[in-house]
PDB file of N, CA and C in Angstrom:
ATOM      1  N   UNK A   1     152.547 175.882  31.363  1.00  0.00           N
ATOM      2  CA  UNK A   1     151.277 176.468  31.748  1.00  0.00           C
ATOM      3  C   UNK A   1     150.500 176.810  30.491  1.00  0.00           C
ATOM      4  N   UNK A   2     149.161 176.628  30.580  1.00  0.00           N
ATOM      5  CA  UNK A   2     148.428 176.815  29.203  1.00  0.00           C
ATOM      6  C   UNK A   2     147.397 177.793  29.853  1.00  0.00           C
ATOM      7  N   UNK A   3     146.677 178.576  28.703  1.00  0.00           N
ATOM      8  CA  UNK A   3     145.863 179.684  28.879  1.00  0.00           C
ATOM      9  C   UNK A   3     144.760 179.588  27.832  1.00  0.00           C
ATOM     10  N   UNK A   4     143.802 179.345  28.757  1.00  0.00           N
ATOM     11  CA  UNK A   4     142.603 179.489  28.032  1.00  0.00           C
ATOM     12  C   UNK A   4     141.780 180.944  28.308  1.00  0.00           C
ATOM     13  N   UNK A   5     141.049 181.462  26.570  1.00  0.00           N
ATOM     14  CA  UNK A   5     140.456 182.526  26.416  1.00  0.00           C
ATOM     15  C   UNK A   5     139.054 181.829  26.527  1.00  0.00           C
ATOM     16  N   UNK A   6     138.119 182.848  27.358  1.00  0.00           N
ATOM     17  CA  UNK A   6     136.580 182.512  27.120  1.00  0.00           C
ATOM     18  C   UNK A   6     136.303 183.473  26.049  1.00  0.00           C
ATOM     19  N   UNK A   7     134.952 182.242  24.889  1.00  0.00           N
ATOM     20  CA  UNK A   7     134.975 183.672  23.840  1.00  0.00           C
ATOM     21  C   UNK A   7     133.318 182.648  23.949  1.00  0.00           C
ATOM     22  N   UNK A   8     132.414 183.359  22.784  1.00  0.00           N
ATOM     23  CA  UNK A   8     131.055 182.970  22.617  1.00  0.00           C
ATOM     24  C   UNK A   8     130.995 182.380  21.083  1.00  0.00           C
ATOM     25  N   UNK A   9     130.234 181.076  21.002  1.00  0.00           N
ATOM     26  CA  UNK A   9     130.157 180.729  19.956  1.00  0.00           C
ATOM     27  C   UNK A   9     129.244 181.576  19.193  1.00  0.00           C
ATOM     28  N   UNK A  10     129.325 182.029  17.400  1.00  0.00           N
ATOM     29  CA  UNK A  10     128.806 182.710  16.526  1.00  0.00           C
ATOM     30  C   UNK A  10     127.977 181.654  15.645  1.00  0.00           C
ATOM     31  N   UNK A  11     128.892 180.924  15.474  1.00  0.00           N
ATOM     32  CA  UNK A  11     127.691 180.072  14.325  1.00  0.00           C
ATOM     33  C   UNK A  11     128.913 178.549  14.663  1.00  0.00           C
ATOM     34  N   UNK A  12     128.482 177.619  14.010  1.00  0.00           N
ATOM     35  CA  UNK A  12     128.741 175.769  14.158  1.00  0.00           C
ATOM     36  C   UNK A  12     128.285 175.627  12.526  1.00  0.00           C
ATOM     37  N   UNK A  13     129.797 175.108  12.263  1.00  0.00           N
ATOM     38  CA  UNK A  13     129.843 174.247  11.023  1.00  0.00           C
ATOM     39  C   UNK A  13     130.631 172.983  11.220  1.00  0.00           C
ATOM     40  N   UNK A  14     129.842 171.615  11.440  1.00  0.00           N
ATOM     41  CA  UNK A  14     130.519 170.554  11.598  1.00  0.00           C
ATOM     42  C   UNK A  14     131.057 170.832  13.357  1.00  0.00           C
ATOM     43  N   UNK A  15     132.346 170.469  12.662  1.00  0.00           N
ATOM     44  CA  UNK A  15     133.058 170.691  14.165  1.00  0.00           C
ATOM     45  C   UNK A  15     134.035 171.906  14.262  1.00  0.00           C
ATOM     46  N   UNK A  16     133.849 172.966  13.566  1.00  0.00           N
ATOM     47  CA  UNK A  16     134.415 174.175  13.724  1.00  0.00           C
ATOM     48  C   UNK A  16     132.992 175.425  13.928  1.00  0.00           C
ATOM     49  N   UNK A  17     133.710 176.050  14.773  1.00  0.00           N
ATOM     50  CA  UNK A  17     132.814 177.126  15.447  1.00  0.00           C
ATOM     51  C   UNK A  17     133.487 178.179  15.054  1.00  0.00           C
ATOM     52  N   UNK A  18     132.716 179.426  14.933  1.00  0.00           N
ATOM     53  CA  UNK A  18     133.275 180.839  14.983  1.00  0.00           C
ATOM     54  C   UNK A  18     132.893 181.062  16.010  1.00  0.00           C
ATOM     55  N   UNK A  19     133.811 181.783  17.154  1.00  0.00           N
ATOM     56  CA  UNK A  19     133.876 182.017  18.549  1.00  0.00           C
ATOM     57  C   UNK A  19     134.628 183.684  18.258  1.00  0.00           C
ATOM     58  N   UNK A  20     133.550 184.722  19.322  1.00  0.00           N
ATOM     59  CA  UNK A  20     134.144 186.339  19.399  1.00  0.00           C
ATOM     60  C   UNK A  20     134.773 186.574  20.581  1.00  0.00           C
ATOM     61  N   UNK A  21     135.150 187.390  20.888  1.00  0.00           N
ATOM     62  CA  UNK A  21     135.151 187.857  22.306  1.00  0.00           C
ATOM     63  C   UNK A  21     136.148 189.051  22.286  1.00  0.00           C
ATOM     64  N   UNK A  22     135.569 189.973  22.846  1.00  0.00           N
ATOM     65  CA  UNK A  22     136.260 191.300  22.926  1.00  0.00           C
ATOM     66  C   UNK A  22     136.344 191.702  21.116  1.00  0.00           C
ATOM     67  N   UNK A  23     135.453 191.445  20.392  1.00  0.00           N
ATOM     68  CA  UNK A  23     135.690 191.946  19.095  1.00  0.00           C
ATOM     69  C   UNK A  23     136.560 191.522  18.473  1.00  0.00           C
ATOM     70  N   UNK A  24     137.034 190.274  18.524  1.00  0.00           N
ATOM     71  CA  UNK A  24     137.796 189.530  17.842  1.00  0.00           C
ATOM     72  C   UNK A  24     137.363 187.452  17.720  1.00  0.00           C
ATOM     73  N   UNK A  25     137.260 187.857  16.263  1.00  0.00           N
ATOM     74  CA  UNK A  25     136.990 186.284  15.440  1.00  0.00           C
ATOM     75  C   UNK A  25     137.774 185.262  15.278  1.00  0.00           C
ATOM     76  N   UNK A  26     137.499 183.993  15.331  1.00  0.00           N
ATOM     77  CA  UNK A  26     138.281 182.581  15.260  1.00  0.00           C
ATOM     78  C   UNK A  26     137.326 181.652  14.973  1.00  0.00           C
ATOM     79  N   UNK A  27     138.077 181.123  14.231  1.00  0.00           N
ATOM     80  CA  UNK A  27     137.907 179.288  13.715  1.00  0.00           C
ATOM     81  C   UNK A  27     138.240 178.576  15.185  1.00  0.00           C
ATOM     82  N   UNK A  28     137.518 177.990  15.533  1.00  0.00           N
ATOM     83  CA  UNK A  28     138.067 176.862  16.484  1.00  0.00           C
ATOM     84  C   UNK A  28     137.219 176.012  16.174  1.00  0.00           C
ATOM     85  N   UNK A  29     138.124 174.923  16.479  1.00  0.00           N
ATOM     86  CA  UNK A  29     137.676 173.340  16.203  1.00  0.00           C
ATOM     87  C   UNK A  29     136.894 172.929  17.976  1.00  0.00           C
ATOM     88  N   UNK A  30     136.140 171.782  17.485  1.00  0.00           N
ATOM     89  CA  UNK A  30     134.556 171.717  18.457  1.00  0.00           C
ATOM     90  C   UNK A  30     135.081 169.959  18.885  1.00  0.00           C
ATOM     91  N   UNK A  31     135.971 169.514  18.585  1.00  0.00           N
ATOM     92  CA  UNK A  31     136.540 168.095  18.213  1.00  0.00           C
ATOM     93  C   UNK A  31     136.398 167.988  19.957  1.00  0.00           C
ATOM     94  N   UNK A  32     137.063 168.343  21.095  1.00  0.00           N
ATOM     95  CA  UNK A  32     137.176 167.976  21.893  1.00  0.00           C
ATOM     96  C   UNK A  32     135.703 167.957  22.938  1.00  0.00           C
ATOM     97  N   UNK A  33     134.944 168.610  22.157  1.00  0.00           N
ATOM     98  CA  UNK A  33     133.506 168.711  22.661  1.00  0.00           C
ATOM     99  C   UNK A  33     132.609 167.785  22.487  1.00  0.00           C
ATOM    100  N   UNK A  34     132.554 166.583  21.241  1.00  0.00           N
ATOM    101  CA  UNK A  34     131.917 165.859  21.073  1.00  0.00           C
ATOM    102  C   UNK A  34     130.610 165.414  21.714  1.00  0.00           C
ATOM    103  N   UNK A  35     131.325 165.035  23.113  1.00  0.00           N
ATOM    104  CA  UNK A  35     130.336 164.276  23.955  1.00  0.00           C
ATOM    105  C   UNK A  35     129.658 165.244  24.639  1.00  0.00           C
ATOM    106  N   UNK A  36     129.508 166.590  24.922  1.00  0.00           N
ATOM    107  CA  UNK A  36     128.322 167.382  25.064  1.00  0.00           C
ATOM    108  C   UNK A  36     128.431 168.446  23.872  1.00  0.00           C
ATOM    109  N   UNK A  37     128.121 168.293  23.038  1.00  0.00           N
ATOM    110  CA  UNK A  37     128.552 169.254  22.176  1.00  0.00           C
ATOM    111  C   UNK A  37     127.719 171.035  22.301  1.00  0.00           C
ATOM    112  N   UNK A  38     128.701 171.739  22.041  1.00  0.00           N
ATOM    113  CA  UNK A  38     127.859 172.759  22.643  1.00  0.00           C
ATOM    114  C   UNK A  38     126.684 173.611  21.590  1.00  0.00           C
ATOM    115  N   UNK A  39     126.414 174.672  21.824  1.00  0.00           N
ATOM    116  CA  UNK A  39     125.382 175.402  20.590  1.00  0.00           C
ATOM    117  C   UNK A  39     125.629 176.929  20.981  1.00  0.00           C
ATOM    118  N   UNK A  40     125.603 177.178  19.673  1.00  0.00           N
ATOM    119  CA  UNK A  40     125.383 179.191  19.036  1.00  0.00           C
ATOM    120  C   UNK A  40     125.115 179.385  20.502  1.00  0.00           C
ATOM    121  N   UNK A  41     125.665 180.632  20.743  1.00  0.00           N
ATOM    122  CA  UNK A  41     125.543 181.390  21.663  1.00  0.00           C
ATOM    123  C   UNK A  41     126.033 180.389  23.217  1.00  0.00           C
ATOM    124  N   UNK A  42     126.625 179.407  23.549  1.00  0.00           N
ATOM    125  CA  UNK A  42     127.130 179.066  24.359  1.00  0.00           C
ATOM    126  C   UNK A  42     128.911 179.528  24.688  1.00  0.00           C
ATOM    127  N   UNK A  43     129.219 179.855  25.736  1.00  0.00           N
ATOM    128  CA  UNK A  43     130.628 180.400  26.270  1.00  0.00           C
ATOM    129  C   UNK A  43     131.702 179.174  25.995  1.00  0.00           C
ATOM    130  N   UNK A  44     132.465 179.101  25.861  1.00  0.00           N
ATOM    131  CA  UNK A  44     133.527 178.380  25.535  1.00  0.00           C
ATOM    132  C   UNK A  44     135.235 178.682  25.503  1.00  0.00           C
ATOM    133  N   UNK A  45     135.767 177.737  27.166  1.00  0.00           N
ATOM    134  CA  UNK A  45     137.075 178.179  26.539  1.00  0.00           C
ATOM    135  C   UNK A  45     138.134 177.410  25.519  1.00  0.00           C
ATOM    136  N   UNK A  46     138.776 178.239  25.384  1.00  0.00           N
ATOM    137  CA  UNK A  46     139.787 178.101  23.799  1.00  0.00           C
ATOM    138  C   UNK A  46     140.873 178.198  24.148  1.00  0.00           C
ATOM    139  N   UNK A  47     141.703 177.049  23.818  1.00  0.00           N
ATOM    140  CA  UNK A  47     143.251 176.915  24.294  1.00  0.00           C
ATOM    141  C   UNK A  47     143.679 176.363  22.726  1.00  0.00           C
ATOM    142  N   UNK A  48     145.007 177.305  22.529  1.00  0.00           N
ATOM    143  CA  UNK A  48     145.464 176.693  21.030  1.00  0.00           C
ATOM    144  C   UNK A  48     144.630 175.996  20.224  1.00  0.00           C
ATOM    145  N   UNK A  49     143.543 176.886  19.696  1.00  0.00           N
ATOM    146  CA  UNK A  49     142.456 176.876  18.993  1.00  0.00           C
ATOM    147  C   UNK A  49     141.567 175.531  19.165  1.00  0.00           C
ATOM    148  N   UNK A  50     141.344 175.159  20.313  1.00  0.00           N
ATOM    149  CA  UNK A  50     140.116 173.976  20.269  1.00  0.00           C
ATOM    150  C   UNK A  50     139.483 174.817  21.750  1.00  0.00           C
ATOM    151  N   UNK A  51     138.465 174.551  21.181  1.00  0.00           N
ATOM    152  CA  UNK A  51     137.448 174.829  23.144  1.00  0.00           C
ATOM    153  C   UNK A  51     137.409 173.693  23.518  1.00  0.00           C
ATOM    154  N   UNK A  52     137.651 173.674  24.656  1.00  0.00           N
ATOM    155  CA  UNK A  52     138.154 172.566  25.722  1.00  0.00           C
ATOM    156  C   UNK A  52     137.484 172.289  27.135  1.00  0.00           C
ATOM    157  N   UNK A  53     136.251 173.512  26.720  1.00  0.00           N
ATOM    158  CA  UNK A  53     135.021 172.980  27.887  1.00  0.00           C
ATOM    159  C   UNK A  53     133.963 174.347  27.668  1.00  0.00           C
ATOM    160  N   UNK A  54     132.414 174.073  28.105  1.00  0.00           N
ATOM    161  CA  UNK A  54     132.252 175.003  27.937  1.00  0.00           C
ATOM    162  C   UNK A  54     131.782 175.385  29.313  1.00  0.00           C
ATOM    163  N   UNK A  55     131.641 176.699  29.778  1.00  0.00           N
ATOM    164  CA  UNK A  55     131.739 177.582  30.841  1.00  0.00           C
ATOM    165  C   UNK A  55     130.461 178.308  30.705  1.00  0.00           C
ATOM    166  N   UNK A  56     129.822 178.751  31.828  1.00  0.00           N
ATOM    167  CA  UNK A  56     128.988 179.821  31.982  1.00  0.00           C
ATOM    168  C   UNK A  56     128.926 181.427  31.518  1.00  0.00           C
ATOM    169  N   UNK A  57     128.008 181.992  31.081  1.00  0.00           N
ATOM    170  CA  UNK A  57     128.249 183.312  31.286  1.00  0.00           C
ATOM    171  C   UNK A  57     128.999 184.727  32.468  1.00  0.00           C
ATOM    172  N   UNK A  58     128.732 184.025  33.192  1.00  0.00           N
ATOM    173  CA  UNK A  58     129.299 184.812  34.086  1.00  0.00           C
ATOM    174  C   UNK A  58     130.378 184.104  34.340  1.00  0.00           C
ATOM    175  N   UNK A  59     131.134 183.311  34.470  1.00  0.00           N
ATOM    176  CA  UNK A  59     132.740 182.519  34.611  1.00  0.00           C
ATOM    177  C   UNK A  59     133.108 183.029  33.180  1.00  0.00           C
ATOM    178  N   UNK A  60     132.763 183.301  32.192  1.00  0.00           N
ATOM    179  CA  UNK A  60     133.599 184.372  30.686  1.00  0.00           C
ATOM    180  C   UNK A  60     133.540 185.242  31.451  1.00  0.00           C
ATOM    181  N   UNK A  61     132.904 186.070  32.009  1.00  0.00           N
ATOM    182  CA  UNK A  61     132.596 187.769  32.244  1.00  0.00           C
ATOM    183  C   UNK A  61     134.024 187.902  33.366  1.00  0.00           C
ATOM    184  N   UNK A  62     134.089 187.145  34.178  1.00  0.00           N
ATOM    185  CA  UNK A  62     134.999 186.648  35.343  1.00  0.00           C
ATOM    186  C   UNK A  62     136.052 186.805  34.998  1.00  0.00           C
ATOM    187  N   UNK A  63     136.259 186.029  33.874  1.00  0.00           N
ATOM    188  CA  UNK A  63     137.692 185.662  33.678  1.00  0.00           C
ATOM    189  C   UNK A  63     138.123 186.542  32.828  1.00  0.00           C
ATOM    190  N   UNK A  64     137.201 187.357  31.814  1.00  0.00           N
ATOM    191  CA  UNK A  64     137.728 188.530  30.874  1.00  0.00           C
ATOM    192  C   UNK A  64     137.776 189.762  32.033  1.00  0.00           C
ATOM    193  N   UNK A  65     137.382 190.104  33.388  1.00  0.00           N
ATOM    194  CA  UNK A  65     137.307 190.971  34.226  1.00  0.00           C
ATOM    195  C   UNK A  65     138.770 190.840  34.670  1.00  0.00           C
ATOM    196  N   UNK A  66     139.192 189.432  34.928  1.00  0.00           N
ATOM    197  CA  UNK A  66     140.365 188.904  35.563  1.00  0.00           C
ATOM    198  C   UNK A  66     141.591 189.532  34.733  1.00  0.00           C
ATOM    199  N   UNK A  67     141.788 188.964  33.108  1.00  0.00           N
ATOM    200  CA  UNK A  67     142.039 189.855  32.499  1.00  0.00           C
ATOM    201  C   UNK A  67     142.560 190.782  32.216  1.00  0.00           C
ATOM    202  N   UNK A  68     141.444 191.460  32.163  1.00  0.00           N
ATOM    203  CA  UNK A  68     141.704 192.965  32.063  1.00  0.00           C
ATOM    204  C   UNK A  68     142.305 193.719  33.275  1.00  0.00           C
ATOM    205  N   UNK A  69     142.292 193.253  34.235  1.00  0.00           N
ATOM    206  CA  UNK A  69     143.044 193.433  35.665  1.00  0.00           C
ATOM    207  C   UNK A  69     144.452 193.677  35.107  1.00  0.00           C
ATOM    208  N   UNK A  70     144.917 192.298  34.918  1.00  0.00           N
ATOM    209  CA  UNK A  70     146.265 191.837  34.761  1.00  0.00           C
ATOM    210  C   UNK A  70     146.407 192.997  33.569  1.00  0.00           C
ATOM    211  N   UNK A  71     146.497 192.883  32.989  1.00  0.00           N
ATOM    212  CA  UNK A  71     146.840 193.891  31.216  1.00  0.00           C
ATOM    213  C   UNK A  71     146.935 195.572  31.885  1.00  0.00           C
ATOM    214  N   UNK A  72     146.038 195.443  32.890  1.00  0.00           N
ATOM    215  CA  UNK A  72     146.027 197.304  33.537  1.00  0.00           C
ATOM    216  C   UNK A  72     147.522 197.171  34.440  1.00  0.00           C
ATOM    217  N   UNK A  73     147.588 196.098  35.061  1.00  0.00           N
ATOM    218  CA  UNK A  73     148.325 196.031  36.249  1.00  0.00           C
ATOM    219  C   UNK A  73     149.832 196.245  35.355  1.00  0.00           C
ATOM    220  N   UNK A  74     150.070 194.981  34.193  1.00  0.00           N
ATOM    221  CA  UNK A  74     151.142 195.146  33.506  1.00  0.00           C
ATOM    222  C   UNK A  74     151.572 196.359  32.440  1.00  0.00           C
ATOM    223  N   UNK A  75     150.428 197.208  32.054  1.00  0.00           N
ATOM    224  CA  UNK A  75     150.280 198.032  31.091  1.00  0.00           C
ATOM    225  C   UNK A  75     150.124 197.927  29.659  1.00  0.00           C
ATOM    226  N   UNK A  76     148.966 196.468  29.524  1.00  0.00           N
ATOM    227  CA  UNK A  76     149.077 195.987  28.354  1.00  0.00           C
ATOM    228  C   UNK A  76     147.858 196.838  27.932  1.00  0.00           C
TER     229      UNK A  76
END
């Protein structure tokens, strides 16, 4: 099973993005995006550091809500 984080792109260099989310920064590579490639300020999820599609604002908000569910439920 694989787990993708939604985070927001910060800035695009080449094919690496700085992507935040919840106050935390990453390098991810943009390689699998090519053929729509995305832009600054677009949502993006991130599985073992490549974004692997990009997603809406509210499907991030969703899924970090989802989340944070689970982490309360487990006591993370």
């Amino acid at each position: 099973m694989c787990l993708a984080i939604p985070m927001q792109i910060q800035s695009i260099d080449g094919l690496t993005a700085t992507c935040v989310a919840k106050g935390v920064a990453r390098d991810v590579s943009l390689y699998l995006l090519q053929d729509e490639p995305p832009r600054v300020g677009d949502y993006v999820m991130i599985s073992l550091g490549n974004a692997i599609r990009k997603v809406s604002e509210a499907d991030a908000r969703l899924a970090w809500e989802l989340f944070d569910q689970i982490l309360a439920e487990i006591g993370g």
